[in-house]
C-alpha atoms as a PDB file:
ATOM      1  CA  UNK A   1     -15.414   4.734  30.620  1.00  0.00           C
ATOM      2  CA  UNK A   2     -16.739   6.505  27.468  1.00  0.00           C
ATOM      3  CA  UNK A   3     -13.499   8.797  27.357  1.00  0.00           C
ATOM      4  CA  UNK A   4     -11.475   5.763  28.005  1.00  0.00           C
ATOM      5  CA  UNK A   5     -13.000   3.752  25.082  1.00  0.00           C
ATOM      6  CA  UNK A   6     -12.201   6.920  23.114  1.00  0.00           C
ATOM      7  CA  UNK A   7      -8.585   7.025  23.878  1.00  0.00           C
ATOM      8  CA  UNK A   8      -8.352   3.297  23.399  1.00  0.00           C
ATOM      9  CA  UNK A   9     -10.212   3.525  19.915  1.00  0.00           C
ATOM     10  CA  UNK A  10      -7.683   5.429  17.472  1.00  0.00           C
ATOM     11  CA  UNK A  11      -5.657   2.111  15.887  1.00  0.00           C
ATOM     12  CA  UNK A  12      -9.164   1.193  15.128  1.00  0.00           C
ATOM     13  CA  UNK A  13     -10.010   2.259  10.928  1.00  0.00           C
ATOM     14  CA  UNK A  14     -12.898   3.574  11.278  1.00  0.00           C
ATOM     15  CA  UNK A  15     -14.542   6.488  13.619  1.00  0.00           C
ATOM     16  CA  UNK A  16     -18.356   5.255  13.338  1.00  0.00           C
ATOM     17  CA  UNK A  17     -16.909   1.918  15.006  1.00  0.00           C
ATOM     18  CA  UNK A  18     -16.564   3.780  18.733  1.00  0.00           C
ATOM     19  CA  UNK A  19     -20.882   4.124  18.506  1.00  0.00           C
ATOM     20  CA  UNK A  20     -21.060   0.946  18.048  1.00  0.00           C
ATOM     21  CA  UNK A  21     -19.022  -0.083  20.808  1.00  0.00           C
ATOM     22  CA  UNK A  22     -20.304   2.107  22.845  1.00  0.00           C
ATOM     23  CA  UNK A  23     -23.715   0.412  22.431  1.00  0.00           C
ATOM     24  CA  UNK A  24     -22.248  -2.803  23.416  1.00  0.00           C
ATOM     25  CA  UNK A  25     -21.166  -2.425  27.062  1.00  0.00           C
ATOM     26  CA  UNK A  26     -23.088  -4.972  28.266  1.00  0.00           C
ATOM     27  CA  UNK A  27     -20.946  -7.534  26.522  1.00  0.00           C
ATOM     28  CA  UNK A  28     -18.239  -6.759  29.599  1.00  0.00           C
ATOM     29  CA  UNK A  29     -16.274  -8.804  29.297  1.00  0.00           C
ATOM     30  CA  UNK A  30     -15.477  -9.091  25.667  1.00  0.00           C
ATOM     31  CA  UNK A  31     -15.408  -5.610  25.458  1.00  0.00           C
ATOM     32  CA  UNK A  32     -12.235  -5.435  27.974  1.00  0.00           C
ATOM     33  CA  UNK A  33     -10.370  -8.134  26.027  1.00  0.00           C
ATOM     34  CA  UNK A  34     -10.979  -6.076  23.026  1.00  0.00           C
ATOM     35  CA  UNK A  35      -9.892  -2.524  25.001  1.00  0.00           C
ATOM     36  CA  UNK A  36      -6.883  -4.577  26.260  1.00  0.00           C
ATOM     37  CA  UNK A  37      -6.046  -5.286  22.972  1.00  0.00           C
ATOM     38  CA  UNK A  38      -6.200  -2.131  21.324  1.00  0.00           C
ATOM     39  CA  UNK A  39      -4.413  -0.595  24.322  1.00  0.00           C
ATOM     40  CA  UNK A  40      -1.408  -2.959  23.386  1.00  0.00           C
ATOM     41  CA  UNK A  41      -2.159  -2.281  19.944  1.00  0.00           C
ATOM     42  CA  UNK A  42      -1.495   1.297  20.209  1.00  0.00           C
ATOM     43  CA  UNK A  43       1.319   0.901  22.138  1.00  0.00           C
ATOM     44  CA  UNK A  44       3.232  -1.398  19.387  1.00  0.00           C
ATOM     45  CA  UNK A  45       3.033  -4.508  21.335  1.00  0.00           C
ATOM     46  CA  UNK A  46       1.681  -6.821  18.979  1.00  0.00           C
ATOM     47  CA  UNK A  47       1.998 -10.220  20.049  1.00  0.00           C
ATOM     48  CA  UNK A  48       0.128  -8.529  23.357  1.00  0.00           C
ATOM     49  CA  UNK A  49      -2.392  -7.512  21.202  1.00  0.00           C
ATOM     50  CA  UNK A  50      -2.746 -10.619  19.373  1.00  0.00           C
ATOM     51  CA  UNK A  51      -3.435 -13.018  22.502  1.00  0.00           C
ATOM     52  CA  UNK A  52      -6.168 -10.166  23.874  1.00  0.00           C
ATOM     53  CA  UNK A  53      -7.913  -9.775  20.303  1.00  0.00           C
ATOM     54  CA  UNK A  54      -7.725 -14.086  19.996  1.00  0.00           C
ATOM     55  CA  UNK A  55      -8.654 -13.990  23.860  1.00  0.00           C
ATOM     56  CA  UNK A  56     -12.410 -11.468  23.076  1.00  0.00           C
ATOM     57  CA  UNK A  57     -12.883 -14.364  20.345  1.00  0.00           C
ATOM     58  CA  UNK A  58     -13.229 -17.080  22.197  1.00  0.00           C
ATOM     59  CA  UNK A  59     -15.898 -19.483  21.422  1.00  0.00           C
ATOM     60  CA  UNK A  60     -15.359 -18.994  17.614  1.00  0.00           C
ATOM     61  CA  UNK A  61     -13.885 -21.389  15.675  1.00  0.00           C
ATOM     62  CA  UNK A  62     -12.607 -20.967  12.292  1.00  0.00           C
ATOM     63  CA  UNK A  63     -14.298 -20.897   9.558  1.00  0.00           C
ATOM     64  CA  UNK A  64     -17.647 -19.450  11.257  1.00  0.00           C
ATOM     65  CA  UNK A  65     -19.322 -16.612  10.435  1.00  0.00           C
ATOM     66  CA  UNK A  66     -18.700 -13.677  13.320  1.00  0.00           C
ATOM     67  CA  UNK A  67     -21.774 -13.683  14.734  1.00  0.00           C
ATOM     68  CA  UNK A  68     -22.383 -10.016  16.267  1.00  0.00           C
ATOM     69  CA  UNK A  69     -20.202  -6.853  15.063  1.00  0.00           C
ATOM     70  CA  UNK A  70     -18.538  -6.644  18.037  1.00  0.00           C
ATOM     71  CA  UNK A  71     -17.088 -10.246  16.741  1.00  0.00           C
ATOM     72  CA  UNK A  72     -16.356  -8.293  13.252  1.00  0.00           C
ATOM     73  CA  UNK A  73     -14.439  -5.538  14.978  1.00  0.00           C
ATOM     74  CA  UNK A  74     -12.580  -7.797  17.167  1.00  0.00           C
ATOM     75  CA  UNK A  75     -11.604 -10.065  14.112  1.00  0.00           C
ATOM     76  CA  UNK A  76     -10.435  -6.630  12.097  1.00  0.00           C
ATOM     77  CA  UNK A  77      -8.018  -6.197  15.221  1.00  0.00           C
ATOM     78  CA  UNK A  78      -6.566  -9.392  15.010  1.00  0.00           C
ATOM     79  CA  UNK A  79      -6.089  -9.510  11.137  1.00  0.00           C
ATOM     80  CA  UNK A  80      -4.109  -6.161  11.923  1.00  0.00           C
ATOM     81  CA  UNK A  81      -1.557  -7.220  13.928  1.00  0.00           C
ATOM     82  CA  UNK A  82      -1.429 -10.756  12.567  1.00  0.00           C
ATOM     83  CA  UNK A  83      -0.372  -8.579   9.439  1.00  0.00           C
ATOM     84  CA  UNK A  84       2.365  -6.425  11.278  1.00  0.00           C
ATOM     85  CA  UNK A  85       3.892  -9.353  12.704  1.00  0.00           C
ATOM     86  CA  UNK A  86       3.868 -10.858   9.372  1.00  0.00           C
ATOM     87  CA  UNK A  87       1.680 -14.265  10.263  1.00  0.00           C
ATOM     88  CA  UNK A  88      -0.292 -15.707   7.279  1.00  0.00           C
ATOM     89  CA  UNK A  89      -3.810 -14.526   7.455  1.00  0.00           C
ATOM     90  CA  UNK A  90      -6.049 -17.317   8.526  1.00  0.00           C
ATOM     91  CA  UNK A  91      -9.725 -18.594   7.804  1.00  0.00           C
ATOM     92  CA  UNK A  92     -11.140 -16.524  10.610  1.00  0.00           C
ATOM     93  CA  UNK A  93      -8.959 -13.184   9.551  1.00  0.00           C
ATOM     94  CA  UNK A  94     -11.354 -13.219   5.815  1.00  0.00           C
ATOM     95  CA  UNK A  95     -14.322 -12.149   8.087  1.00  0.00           C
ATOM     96  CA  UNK A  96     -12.636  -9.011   9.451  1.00  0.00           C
ATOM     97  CA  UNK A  97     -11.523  -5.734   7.346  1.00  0.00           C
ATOM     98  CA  UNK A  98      -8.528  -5.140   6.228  1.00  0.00           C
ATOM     99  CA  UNK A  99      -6.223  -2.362   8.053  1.00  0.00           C
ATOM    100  CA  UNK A 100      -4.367   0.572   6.181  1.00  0.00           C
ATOM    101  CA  UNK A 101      -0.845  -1.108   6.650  1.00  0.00           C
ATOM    102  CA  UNK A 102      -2.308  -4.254   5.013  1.00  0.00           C
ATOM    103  CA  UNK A 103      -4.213  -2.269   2.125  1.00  0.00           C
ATOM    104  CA  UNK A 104      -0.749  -0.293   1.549  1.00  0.00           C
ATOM    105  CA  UNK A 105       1.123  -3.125   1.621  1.00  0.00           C
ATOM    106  CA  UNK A 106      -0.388  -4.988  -1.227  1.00  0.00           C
ATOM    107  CA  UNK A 107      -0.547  -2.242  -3.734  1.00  0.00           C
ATOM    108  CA  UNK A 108       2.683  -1.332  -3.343  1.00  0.00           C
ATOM    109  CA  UNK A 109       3.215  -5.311  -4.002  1.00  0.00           C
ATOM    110  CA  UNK A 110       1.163  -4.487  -7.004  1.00  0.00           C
ATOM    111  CA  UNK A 111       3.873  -1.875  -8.355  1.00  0.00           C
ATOM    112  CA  UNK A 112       5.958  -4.711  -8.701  1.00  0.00           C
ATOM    113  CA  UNK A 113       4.315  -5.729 -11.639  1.00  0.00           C
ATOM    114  CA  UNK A 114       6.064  -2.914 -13.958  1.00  0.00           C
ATOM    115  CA  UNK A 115       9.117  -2.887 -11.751  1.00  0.00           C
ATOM    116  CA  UNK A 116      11.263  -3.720 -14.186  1.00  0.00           C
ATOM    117  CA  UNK A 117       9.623  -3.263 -17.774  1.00  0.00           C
ATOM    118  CA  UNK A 118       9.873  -5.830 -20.264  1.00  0.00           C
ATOM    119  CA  UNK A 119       9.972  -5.228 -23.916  1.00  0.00           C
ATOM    120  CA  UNK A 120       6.830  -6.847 -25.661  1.00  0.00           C
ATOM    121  CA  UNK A 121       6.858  -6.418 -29.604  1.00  0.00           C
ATOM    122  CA  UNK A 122       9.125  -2.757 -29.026  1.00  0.00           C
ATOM    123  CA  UNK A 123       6.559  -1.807 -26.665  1.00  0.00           C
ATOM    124  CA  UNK A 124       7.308  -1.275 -22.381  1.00  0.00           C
ATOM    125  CA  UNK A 125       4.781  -0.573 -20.497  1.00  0.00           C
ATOM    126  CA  UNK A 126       5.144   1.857 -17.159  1.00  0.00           C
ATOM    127  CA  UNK A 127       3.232   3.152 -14.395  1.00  0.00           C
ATOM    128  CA  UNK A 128       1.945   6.923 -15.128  1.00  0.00           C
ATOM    129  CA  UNK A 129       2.864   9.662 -13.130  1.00  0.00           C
ATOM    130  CA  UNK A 130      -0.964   9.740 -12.366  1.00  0.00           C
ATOM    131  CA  UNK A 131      -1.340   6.152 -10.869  1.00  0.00           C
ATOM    132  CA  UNK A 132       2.416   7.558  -8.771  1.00  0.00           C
ATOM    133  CA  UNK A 133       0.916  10.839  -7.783  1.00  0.00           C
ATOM    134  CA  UNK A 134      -2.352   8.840  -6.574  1.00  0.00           C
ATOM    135  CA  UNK A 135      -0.319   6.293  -4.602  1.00  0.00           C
ATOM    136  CA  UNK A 136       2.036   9.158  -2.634  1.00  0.00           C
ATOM    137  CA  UNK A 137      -1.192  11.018  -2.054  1.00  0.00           C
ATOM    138  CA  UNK A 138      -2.747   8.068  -0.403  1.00  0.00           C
ATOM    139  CA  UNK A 139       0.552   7.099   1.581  1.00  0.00           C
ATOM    140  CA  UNK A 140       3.064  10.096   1.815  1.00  0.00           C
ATOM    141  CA  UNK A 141       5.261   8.404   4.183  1.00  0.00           C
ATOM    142  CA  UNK A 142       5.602   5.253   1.834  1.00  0.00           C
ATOM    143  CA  UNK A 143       5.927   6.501  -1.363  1.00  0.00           C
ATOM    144  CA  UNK A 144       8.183   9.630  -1.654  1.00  0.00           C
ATOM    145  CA  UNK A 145       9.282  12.009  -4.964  1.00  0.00           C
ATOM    146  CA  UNK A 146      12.604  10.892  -4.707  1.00  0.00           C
ATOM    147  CA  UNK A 147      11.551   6.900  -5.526  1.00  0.00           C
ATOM    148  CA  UNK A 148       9.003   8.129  -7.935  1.00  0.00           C
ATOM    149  CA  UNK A 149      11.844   9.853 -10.076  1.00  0.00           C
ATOM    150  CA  UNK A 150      14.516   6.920  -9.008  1.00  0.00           C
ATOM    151  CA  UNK A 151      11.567   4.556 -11.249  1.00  0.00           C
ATOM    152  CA  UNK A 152      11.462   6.582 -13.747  1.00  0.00           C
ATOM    153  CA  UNK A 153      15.740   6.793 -14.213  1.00  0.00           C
ATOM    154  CA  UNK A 154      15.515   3.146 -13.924  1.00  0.00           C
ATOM    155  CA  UNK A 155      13.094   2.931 -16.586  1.00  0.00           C
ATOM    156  CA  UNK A 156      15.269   5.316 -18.714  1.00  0.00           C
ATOM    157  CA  UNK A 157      18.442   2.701 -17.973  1.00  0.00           C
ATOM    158  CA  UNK A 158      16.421  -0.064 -19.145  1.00  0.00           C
ATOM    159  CA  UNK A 159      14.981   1.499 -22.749  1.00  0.00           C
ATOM    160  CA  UNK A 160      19.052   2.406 -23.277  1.00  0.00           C
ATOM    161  CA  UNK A 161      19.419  -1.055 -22.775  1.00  0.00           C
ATOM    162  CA  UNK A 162      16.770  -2.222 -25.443  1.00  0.00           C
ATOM    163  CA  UNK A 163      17.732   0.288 -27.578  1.00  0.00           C
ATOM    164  CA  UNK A 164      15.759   1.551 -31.017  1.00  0.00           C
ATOM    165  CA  UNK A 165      12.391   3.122 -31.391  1.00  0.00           C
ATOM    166  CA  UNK A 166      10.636   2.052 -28.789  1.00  0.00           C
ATOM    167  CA  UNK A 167       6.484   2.747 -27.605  1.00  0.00           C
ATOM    168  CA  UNK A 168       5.944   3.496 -23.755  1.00  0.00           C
ATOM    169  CA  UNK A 169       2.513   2.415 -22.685  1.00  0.00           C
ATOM    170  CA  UNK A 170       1.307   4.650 -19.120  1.00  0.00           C
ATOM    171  CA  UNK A 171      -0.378   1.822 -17.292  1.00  0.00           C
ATOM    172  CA  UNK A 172      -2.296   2.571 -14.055  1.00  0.00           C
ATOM    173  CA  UNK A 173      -4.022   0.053 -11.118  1.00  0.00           C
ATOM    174  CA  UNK A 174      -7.333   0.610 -13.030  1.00  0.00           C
ATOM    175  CA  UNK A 175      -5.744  -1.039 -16.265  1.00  0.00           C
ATOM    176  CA  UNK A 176      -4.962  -4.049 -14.620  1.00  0.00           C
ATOM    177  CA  UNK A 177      -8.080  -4.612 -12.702  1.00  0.00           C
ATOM    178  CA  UNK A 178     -10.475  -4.624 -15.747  1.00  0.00           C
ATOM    179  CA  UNK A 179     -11.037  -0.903 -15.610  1.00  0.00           C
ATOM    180  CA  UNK A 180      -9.780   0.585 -18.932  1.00  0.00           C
ATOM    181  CA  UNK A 181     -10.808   4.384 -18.017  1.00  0.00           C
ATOM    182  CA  UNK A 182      -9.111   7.367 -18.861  1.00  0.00           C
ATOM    183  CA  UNK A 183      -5.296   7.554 -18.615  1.00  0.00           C
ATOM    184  CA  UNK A 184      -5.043   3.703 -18.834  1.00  0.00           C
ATOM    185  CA  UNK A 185      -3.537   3.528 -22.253  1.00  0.00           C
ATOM    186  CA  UNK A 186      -1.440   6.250 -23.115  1.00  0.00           C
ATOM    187  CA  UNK A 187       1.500   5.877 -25.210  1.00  0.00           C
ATOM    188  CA  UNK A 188       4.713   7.612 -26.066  1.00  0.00           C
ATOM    189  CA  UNK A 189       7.451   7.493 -28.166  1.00  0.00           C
ATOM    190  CA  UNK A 190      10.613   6.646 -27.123  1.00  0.00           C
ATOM    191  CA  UNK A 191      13.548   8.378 -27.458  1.00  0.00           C
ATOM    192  CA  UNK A 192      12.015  11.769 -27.490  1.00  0.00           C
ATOM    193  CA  UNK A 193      14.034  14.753 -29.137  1.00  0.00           C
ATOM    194  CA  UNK A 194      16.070  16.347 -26.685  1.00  0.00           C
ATOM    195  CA  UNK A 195      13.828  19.546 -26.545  1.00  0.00           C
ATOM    196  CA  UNK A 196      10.858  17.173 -26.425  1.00  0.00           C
ATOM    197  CA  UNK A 197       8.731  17.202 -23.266  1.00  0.00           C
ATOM    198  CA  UNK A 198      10.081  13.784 -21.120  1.00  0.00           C
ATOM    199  CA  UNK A 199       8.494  10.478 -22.158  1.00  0.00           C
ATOM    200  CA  UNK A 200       7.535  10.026 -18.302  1.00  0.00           C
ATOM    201  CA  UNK A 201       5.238  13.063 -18.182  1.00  0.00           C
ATOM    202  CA  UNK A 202       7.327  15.055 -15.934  1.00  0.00           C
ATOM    203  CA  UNK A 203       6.025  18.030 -17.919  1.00  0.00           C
ATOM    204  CA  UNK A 204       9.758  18.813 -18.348  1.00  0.00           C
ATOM    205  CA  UNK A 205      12.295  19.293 -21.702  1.00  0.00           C
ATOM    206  CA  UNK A 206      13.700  15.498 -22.519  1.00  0.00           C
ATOM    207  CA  UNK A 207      17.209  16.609 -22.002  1.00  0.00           C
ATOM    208  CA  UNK A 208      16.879  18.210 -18.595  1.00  0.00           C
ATOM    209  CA  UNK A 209      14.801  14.482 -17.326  1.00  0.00           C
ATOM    210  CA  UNK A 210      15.132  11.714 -18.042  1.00  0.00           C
ATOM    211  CA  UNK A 211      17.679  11.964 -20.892  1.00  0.00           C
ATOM    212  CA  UNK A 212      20.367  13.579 -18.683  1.00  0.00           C
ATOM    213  CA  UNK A 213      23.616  12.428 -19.073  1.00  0.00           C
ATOM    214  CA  UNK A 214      23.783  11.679 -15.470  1.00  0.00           C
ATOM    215  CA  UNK A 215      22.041   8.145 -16.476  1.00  0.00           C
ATOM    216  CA  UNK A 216      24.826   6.995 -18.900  1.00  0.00           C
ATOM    217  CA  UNK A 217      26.641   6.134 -15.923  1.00  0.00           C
ATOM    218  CA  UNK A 218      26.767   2.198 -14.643  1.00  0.00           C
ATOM    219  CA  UNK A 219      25.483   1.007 -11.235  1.00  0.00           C
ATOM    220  CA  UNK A 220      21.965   0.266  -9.994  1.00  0.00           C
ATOM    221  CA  UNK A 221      19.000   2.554  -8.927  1.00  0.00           C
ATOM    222  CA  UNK A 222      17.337   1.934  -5.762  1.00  0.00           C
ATOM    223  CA  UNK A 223      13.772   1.276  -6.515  1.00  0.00           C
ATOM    224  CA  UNK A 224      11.698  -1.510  -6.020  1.00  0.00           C
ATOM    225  CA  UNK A 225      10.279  -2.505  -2.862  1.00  0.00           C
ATOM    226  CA  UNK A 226      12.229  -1.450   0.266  1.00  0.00           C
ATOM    227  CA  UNK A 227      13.435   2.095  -1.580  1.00  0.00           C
ATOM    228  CA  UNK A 228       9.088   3.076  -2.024  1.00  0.00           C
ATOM    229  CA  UNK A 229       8.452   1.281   1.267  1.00  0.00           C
ATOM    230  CA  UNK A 230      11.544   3.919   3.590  1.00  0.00           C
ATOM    231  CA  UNK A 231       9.837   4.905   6.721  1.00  0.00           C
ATOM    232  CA  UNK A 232       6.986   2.437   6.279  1.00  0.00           C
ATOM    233  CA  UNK A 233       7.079   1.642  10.010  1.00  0.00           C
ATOM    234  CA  UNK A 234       5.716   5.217  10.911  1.00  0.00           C
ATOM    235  CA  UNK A 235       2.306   4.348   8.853  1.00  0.00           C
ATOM    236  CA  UNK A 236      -0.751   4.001  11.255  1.00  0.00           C
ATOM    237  CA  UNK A 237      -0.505   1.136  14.219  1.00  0.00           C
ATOM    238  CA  UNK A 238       2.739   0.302  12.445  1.00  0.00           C
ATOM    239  CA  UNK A 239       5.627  -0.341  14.285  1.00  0.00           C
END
């Protein structure tokens, strides 16, 4: 049964989880609700999973507080695929951890915050290549080089639109949760010279970046949500 709980165990976030449940095999018949659900689970059948995770939590109602781990671990389950099958989280879902997909998911709703930079007293703020190079790091199959550089175009397009000297302000996630630490604040200026490293921090010449002439044609870059997010179904129990 051990090897079986193992096989059963890898849509689960954690590894030091599988101790734990293997400490709880007395708790029977919870325990095969919760190995029927991660067997759907890992197979990508959701809703399955959802009834079997609800099923190993009967007795709770919402709003309690899990009372053993094993409820904890069961409730993690559920908020997962109540997640992937896009159902609003619920008062019972709060008690239980949230999965990769979700923890992806809402920073890259966070990036949507200097989507599309506004000008604020001839200053734009951006995301720096450091917060970018962090995020595709953490999620290479959701975040690729060819939407980090499609951003930074797009940025390009819009300070061509505004026009005039202009300061570009490298923000990163720290920034905007209280944490002002280092690489929060950096600023540009804006337009470089052409032989002038790229405002973006590339580390390459102005001219051969972001100040191609490539970008002085019309028509719409594809960043923004479902351009970083390509391929986001392959992420783990994602489907």
């Amino acid at each position: 049964m051990d090897d079986l709980l193992t096989d059963d165990f890898d849509c689960a976030d954690s590894d030091d989880e599988l101790d734990t449940f293997r400490a709880m095999l007395a708790f029977e018949p919870a325990l095969e609700r919760w190995r029927e659900a991660v067997a759907h689970e890992e197979r990508g059948e959701n809703m399955e999973a959802l009834i079997w995770y609800t099923r190993a939590l009967e007795g709770m109602r919402a709003g309690e507080l899990p009372s053993s781990l094993r409820d904890h671990l069961a409730i993690s389950g559920r908020r997962r695929v109540r997640w992937a099958l896009g159902v609003e989280l619920d008062s019972i879902d709060r008690f239980g951890t949230a999965g990769t997909v979700e923890q992806a998911d809402r920073y890259l709703d966070g990036l949507d915050a200097l989507r599309e930079p506004e000008l604020r007293g001839r200053q734009v703020e951006v995301w720096s290549r450091s917060e970018l190079a962090f995020a595709r790091e953490r999620w290479p199959v959701r975040i690729t080089a060819e939407s980090v550089t499609d951003y930074y175009r797009e940025v390009e397009r819009t300070l061509r639109r505004y026009g005039g000297d202009l300061t570009v302000v490298h923000r990163t996630a720290d920034f905007f949760a209280g944490q002002t630490g280092q690489g929060s604040d950096q600023r540009v200026s804006w337009p470089p010279a052409r032989n002038q490293a790229c405002w973006c921090g590339s580390g390459a010449r102005y001219k051969r970046c972001c100040g191609g002439e490539v970008l002085a044609a019309e028509g719409e870059l594809a960043w923004g949500p479902a351009r970083l997010r390509a391929g986001a179904e392959l992420a783990v129990c994602r489907v």
